[in-house]
PDB file of N, CA and C in Angstrom:
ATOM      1  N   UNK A   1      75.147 -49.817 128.997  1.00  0.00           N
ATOM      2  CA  UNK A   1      75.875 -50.913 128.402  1.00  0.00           C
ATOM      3  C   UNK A   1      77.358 -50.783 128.761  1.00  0.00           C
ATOM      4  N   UNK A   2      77.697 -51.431 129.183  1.00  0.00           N
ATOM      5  CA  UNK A   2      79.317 -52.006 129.673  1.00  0.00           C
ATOM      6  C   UNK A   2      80.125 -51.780 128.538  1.00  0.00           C
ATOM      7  N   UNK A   3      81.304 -50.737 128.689  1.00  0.00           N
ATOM      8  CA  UNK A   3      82.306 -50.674 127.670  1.00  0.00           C
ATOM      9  C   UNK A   3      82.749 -51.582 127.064  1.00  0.00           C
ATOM     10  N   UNK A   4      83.382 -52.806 127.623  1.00  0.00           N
ATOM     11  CA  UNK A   4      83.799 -53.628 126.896  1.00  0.00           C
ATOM     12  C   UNK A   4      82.777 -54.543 125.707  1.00  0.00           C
ATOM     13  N   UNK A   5      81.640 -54.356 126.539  1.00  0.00           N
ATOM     14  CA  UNK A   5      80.503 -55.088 125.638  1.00  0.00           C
ATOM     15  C   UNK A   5      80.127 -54.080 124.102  1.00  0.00           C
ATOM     16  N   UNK A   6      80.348 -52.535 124.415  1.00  0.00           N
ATOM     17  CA  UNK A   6      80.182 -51.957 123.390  1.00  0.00           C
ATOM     18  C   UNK A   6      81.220 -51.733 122.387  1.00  0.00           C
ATOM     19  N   UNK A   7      82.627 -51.809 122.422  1.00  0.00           N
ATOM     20  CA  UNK A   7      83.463 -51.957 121.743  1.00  0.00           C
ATOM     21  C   UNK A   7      83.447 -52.704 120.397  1.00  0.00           C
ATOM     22  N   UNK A   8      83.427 -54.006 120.698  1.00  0.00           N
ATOM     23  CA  UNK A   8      83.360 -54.711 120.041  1.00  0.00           C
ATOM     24  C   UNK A   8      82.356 -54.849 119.144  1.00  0.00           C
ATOM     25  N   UNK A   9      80.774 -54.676 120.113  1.00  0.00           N
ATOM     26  CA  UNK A   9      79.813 -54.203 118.433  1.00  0.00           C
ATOM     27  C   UNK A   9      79.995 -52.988 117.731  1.00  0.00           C
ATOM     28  N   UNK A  10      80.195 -51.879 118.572  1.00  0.00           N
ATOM     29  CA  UNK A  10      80.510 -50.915 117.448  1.00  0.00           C
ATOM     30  C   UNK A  10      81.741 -51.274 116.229  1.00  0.00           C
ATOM     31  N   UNK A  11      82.672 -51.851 116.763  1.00  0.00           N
ATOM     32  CA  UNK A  11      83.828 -52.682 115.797  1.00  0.00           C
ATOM     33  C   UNK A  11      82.852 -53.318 114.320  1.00  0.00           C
ATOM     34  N   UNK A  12      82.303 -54.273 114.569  1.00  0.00           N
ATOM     35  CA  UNK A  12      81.448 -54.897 114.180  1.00  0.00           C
ATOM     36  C   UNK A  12      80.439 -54.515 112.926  1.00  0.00           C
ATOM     37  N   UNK A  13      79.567 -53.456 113.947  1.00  0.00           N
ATOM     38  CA  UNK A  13      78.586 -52.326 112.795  1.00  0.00           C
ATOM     39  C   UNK A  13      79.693 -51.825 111.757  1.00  0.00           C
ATOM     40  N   UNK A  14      80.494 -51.076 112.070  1.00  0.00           N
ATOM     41  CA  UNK A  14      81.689 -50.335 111.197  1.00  0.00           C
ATOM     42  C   UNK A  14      82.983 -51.143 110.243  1.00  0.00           C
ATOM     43  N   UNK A  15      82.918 -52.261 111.161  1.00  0.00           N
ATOM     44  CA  UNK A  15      83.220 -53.260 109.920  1.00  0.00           C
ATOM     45  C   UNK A  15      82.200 -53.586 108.685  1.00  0.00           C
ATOM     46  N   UNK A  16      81.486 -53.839 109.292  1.00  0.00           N
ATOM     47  CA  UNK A  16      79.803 -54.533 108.345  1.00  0.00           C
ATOM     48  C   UNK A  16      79.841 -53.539 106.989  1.00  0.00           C
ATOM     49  N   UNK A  17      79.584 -52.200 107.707  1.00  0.00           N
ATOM     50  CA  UNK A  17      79.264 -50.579 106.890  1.00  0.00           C
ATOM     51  C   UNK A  17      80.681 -50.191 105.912  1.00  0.00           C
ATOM     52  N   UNK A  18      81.943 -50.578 106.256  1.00  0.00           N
ATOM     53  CA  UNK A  18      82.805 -50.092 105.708  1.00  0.00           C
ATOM     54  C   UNK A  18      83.452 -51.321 104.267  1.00  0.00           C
ATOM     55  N   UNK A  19      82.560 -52.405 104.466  1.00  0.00           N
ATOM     56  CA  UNK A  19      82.571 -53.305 103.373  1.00  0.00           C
ATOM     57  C   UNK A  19      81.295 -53.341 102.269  1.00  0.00           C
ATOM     58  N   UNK A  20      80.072 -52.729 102.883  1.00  0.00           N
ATOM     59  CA  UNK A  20      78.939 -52.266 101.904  1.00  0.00           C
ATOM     60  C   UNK A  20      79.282 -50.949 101.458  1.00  0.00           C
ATOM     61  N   UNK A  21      79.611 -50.305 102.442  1.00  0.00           N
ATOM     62  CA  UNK A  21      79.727 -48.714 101.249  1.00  0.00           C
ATOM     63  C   UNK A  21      80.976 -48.475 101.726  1.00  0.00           C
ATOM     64  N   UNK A  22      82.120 -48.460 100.767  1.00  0.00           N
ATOM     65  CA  UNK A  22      83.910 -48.488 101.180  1.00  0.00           C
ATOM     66  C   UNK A  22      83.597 -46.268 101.398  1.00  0.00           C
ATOM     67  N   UNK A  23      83.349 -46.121 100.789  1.00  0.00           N
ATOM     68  CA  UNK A  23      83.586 -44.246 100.559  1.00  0.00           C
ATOM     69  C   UNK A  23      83.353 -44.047 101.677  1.00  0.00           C
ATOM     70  N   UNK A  24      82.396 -44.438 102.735  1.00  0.00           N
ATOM     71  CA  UNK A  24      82.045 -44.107 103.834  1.00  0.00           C
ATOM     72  C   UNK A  24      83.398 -44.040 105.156  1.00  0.00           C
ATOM     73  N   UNK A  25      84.526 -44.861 104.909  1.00  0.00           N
ATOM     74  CA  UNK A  25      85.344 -45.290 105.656  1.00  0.00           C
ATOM     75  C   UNK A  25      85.630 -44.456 106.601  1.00  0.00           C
ATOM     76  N   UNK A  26      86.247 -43.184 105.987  1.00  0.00           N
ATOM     77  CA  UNK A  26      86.775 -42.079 106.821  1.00  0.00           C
ATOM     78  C   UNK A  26      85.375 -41.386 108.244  1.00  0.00           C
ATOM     79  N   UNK A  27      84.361 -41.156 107.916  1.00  0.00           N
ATOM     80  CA  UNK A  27      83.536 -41.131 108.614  1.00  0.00           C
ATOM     81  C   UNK A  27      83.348 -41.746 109.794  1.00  0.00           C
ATOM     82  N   UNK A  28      83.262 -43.438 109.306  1.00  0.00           N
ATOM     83  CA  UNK A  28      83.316 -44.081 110.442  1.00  0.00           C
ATOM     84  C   UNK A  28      84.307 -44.419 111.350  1.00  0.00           C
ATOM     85  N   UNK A  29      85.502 -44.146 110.506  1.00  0.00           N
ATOM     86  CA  UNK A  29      86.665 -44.046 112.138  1.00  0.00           C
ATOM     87  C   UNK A  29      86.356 -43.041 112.616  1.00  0.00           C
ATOM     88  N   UNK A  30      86.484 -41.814 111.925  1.00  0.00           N
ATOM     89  CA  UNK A  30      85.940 -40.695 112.745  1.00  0.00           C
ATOM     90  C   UNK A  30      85.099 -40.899 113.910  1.00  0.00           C
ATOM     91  N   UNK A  31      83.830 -41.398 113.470  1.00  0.00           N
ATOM     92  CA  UNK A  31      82.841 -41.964 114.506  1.00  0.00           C
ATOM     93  C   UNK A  31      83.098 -42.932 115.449  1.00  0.00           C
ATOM     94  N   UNK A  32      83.454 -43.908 115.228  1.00  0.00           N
ATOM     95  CA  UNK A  32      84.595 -44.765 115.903  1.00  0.00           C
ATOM     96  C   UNK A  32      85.307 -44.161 117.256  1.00  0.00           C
ATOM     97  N   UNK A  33      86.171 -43.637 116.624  1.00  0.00           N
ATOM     98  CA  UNK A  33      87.387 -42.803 117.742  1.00  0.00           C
ATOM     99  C   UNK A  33      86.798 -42.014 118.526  1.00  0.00           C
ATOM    100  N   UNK A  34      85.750 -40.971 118.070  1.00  0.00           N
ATOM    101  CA  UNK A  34      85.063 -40.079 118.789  1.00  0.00           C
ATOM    102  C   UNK A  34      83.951 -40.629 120.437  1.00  0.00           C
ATOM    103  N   UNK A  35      83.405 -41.914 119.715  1.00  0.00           N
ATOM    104  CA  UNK A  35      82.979 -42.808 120.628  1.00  0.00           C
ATOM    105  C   UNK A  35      83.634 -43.630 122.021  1.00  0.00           C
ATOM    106  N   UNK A  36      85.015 -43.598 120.989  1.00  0.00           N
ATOM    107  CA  UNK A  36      85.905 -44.698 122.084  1.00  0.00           C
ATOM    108  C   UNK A  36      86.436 -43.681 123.441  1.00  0.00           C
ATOM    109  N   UNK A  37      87.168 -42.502 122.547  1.00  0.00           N
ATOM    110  CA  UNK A  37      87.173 -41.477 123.241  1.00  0.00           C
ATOM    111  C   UNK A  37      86.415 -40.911 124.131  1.00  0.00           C
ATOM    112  N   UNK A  38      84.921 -40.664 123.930  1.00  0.00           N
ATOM    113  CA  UNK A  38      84.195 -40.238 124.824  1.00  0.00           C
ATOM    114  C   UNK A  38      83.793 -40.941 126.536  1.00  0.00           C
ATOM    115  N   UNK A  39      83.408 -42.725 125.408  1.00  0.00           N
ATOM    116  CA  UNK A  39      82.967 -43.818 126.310  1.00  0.00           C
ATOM    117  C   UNK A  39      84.540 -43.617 127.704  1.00  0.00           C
ATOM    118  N   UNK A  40      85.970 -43.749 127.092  1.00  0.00           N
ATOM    119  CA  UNK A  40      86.769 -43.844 127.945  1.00  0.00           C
ATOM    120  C   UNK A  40      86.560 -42.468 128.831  1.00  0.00           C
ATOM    121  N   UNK A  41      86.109 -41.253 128.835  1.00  0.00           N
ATOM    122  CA  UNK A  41      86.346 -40.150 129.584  1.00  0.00           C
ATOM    123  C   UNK A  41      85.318 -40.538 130.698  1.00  0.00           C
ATOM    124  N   UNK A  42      83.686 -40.787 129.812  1.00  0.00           N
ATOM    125  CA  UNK A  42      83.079 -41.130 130.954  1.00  0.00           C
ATOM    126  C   UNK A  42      83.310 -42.396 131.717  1.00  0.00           C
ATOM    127  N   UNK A  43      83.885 -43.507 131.395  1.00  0.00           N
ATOM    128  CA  UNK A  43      84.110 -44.797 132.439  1.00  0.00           C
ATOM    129  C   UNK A  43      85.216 -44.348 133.313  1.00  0.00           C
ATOM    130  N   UNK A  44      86.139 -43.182 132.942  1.00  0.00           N
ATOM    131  CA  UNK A  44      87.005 -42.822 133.798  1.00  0.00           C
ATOM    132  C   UNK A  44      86.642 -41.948 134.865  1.00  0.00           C
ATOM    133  N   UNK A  45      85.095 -41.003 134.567  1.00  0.00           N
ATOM    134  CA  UNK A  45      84.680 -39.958 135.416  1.00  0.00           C
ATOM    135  C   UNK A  45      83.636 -40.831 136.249  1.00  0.00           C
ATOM    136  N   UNK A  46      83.125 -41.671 136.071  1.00  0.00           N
ATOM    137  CA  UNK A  46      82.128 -42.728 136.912  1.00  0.00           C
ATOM    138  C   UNK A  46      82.865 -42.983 138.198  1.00  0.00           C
TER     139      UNK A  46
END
């Protein structure tokens, strides 16, 4: 799946999740960033 195409749903899911269960928040940036981070190392090593 194409970075730019995944951005935005992961945005999306973690919006959705961070308005049903607020406590969860910190997690999901965590998860978030860790993702964006990764996705950018590998589209940069491709």
């Amino acid at each position: 799946m194409n970075a730019a195409v995944l951005h935005p749903v992961i945005a999306l899911l973690c919006g959705t999740a961070i308005l049903i269960w607020p406590r969860i928040l910190n997690y999901i940036v965590a998860a978030y960033l860790i993702l964006v981070g990764v996705t950018g190392i590998i589209a940069r090593a491709a």
